[in-house]
Protein backbone atom coordinates (compact mmCIF):
# COMPACT_ATOMS: atom_id res chain seq x y z
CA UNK A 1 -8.30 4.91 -11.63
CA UNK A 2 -8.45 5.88 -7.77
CA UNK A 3 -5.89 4.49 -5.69
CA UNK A 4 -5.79 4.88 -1.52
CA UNK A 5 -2.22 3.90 -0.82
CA UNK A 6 -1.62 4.09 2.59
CA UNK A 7 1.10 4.12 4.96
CA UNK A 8 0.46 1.00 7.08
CA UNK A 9 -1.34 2.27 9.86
CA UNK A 10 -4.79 1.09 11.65
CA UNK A 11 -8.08 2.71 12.95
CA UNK A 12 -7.65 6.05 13.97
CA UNK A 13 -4.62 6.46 12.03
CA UNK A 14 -6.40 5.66 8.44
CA UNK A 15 -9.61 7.34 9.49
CA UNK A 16 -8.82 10.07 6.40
CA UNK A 17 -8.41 7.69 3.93
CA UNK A 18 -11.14 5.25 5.04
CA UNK A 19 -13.58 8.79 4.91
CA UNK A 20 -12.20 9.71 1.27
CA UNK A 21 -13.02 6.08 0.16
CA UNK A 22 -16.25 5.91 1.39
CA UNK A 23 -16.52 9.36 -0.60
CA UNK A 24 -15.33 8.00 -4.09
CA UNK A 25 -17.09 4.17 -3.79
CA UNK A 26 -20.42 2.71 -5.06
CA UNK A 27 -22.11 2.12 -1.82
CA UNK A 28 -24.36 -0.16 -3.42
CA UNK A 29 -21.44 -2.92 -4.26
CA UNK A 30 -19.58 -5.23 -1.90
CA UNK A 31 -15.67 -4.32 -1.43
CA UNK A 32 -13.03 -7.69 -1.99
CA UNK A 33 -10.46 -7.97 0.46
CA UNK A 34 -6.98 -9.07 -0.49
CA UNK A 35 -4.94 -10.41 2.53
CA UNK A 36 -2.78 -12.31 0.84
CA UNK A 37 0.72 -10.52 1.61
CA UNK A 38 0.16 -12.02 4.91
CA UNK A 39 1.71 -15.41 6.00
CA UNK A 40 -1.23 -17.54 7.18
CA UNK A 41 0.75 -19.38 9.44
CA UNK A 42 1.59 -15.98 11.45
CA UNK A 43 -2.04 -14.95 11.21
CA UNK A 44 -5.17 -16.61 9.87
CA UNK A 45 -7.29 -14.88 7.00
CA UNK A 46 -10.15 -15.49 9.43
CA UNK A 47 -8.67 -12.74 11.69
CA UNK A 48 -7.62 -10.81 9.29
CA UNK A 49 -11.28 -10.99 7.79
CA UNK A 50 -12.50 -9.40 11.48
CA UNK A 51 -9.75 -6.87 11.72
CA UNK A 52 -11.33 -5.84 7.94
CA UNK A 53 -14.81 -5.47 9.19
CA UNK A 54 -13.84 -3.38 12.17
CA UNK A 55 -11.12 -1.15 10.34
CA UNK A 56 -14.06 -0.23 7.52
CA UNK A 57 -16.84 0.04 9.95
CA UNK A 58 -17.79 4.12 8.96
CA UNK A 59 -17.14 2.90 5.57
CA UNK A 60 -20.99 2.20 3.91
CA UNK A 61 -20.54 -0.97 1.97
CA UNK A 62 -23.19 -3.91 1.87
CA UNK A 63 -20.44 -6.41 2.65
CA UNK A 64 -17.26 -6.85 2.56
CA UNK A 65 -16.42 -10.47 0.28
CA UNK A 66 -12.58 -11.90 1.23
CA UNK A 67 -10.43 -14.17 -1.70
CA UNK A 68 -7.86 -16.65 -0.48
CA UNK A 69 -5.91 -17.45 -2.63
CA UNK A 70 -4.46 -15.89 -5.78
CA UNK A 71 -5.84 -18.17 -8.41
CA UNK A 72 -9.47 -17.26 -6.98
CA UNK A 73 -8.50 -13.39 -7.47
CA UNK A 74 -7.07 -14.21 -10.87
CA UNK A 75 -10.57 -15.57 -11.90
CA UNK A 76 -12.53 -13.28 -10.38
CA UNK A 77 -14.67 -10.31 -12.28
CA UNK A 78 -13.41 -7.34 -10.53
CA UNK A 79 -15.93 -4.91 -11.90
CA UNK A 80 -18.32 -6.29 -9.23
CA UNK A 81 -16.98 -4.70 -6.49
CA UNK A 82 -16.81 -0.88 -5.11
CA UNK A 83 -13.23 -1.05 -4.32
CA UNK A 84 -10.43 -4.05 -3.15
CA UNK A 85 -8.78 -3.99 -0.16
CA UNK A 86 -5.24 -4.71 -0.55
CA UNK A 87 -3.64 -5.61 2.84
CA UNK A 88 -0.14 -5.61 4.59
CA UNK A 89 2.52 -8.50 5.24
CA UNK A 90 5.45 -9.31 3.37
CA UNK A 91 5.10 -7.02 -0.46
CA UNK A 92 7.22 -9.97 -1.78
CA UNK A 93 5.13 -12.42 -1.62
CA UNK A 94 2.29 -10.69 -2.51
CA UNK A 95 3.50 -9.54 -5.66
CA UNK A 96 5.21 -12.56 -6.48
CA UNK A 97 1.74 -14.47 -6.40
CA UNK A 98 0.10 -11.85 -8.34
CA UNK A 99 2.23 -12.12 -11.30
CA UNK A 100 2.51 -16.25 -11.10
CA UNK A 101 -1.27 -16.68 -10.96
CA UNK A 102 -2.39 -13.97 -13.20
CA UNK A 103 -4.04 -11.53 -10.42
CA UNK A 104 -1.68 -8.69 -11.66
CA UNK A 105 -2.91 -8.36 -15.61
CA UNK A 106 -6.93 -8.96 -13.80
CA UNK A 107 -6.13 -5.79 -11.38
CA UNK A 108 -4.41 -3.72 -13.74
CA UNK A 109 -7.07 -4.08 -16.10
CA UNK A 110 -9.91 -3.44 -13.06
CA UNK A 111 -7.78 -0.09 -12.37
CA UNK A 112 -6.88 1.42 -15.91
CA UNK A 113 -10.84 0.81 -16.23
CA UNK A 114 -11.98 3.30 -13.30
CA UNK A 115 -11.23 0.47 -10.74
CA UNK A 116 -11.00 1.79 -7.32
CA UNK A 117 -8.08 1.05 -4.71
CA UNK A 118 -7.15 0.63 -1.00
CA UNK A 119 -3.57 -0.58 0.07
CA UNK A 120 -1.88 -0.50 3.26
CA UNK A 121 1.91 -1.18 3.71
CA UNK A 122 2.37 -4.21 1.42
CA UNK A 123 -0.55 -3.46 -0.61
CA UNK A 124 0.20 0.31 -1.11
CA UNK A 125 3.95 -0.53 -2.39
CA UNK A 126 3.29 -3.04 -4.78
CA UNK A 127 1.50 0.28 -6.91
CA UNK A 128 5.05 2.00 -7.25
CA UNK A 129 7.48 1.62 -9.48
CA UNK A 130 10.02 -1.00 -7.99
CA UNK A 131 9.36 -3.17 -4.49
CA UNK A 132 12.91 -3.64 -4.02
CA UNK A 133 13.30 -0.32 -2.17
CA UNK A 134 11.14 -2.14 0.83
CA UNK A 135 14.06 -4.47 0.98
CA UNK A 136 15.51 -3.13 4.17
CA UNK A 137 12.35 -4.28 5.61
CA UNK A 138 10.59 -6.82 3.83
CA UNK A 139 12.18 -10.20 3.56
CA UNK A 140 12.93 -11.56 -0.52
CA UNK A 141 12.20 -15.28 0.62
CA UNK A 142 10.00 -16.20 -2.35
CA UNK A 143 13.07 -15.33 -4.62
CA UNK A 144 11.02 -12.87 -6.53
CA UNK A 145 13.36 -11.38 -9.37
CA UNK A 146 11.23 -9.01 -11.29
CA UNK A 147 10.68 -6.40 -8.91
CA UNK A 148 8.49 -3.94 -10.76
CA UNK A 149 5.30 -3.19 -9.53
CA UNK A 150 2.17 -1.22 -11.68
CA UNK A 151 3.87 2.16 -11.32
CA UNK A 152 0.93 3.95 -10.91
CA UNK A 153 2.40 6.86 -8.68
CA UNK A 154 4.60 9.18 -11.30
CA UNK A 155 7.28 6.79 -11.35
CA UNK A 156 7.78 6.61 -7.88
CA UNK A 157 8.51 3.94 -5.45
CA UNK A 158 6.85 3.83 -2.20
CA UNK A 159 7.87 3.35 1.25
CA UNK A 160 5.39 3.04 4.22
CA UNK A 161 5.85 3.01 8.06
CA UNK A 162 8.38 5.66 7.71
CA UNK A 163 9.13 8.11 10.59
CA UNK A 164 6.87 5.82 13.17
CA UNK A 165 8.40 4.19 16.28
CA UNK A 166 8.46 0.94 16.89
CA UNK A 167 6.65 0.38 20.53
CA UNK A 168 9.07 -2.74 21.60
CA UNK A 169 11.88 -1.03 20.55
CA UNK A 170 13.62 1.83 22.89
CA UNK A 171 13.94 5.66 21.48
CA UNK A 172 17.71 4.77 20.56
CA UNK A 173 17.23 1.54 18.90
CA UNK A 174 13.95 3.60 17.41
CA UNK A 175 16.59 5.94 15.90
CA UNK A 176 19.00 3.61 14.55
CA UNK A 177 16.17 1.33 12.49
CA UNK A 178 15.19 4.84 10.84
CA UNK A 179 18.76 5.63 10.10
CA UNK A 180 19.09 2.02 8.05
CA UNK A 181 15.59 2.68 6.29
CA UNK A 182 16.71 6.51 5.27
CA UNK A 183 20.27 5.26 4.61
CA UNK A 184 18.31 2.18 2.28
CA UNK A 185 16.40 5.01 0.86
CA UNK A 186 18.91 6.91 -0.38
CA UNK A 187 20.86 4.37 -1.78
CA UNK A 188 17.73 2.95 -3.83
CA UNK A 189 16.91 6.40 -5.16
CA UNK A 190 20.55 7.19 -6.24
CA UNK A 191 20.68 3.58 -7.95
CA UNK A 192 16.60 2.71 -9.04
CA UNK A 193 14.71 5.92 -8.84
CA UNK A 194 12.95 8.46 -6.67
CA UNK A 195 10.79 7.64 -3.37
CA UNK A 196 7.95 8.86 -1.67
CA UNK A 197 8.31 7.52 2.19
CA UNK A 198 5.42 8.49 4.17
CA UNK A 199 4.24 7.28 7.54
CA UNK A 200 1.74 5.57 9.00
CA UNK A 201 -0.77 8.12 9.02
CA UNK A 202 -0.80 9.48 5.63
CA UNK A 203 -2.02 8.11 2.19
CA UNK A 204 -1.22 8.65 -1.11
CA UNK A 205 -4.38 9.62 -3.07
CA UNK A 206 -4.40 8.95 -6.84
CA UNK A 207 -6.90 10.37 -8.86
CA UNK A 208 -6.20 9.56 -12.60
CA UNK A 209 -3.47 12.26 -13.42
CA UNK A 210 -3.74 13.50 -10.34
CA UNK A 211 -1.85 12.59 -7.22
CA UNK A 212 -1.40 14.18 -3.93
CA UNK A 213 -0.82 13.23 -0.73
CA UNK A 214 -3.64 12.84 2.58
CA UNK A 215 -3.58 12.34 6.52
CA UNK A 216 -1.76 14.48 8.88
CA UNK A 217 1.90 14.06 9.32
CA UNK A 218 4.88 15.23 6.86
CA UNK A 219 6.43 13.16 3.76
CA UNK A 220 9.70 12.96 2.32
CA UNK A 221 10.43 12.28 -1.52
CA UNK A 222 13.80 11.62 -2.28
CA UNK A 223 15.78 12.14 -5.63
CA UNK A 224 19.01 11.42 -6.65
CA UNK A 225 20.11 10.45 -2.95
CA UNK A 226 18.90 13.95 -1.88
CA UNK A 227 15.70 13.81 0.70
CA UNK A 228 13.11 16.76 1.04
CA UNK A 229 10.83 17.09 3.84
CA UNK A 230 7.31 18.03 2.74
CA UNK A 231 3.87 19.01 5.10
CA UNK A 232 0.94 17.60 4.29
CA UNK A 233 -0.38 20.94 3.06
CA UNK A 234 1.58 20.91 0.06
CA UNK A 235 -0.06 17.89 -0.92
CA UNK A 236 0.60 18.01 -4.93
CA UNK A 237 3.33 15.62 -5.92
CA UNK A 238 5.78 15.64 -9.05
């Protein structure tokens, strides 16, 4: 297993984990990409198939192969491709219609079988322990009740975007949305477990046992409502 879980950034902000995957992949298989956290009727797969091509550009592939919908994934033999591409939108959702259609048990099985990884926001959380601790961010609209995801990171839950401004939003109302997410934070990690937040720039690189964390800005794990600050040279998590 070799997971990529990033923290919902684009281009120049992923270009460290888009180099280590093009490291770890077999160049000579296509990748699947996975938008289906996203809401089609906010943005087509079509464009998200284009923004896909041009975010994996350095990455040597032979082509990139897209699934719409989660019955196709669920039928689908994974072992074909290098790596899938598991995008961002609403982590609900998307893990909702993994478990209904099946796509969970035919990922899980691709990963605990050497299967290689790449999530961003959405697609990086659903590999914690519990989704619910994106809650302050993510709308529950599919009425999802079992939260668990494929823990795959130590036990921890993960939270992306953290630390980053929003551009529309001014430096004080910046401040205040990061004050709810750490406040959300803490409360989930006192109550569910502990939580790796990391931002935009930074992935979380899983290599079987091993698990540490790439890109260039710090990370915070919190524990028992308590929240530690952490540069990206320490890099080992536990």
């Amino acid at each position: 297993m070799k997971l990529l879980l990033c923290g919902g950034g684009a281009g120049e902000q992923n270009k460290l984990a888009n180099k280590k995957l093009d490291e770890i992949i077999d160049h000579s298989k296509p990748l699947l990409y996975i938008p289906l956290a996203m809401d089609e009727n906010y943005q087509s797969y079509d464009s998200c198939f284009e923004w896909i091509r041009s975010e994996l550009v350095n990455v040597s592939i032979p082509r990139i192969e897209m699934t719409r919908t989660f019955e196709e994934l669920a039928s689908k033999d994974l072992k074909k491709y290098s790596a899938l591409y598991i995008g961002g939108g609403n982590t609900y959702k998307l893990l909702a219609g993994l478990k209904q259609s099946g796509a969970f048990n035919n990922i899980k099985n691709y990963i605990d079988n050497n299967g290689i990884v790449i999530g961003g926001s959405a697609g990086a959380v659903i590999f914690g322990y519990d989704i619910n601790i994106i809650s302050s961010m993510d709308l529950n609209d599919v009425n999802l009740t079992d939260t668990k995801g494929f823990n795959s990171v130590l036990d921890f839950s993960i939270f992306p975007h953290y630390t980053n401004k929003k551009s529309k939003l001014t430096d004080k109302e910046n401040a205040k949305l990061l004050n709810n997410f750490t406040n959300s934070i803490i409360k989930f990690s006192n109550t569910i477990g502990k939580v790796i937040a990391i931002p935009e720039e930074d992935a979380i690189y899983v290599n079987g046992n091993n698990i540490e964390v790439i890109g260039t800005r710090s990370y915070y794990i919190f524990k028992n409502g308590k929240v530690e600050k952490f540069e990206i040279e320490t890099k080992e998590i536990n």
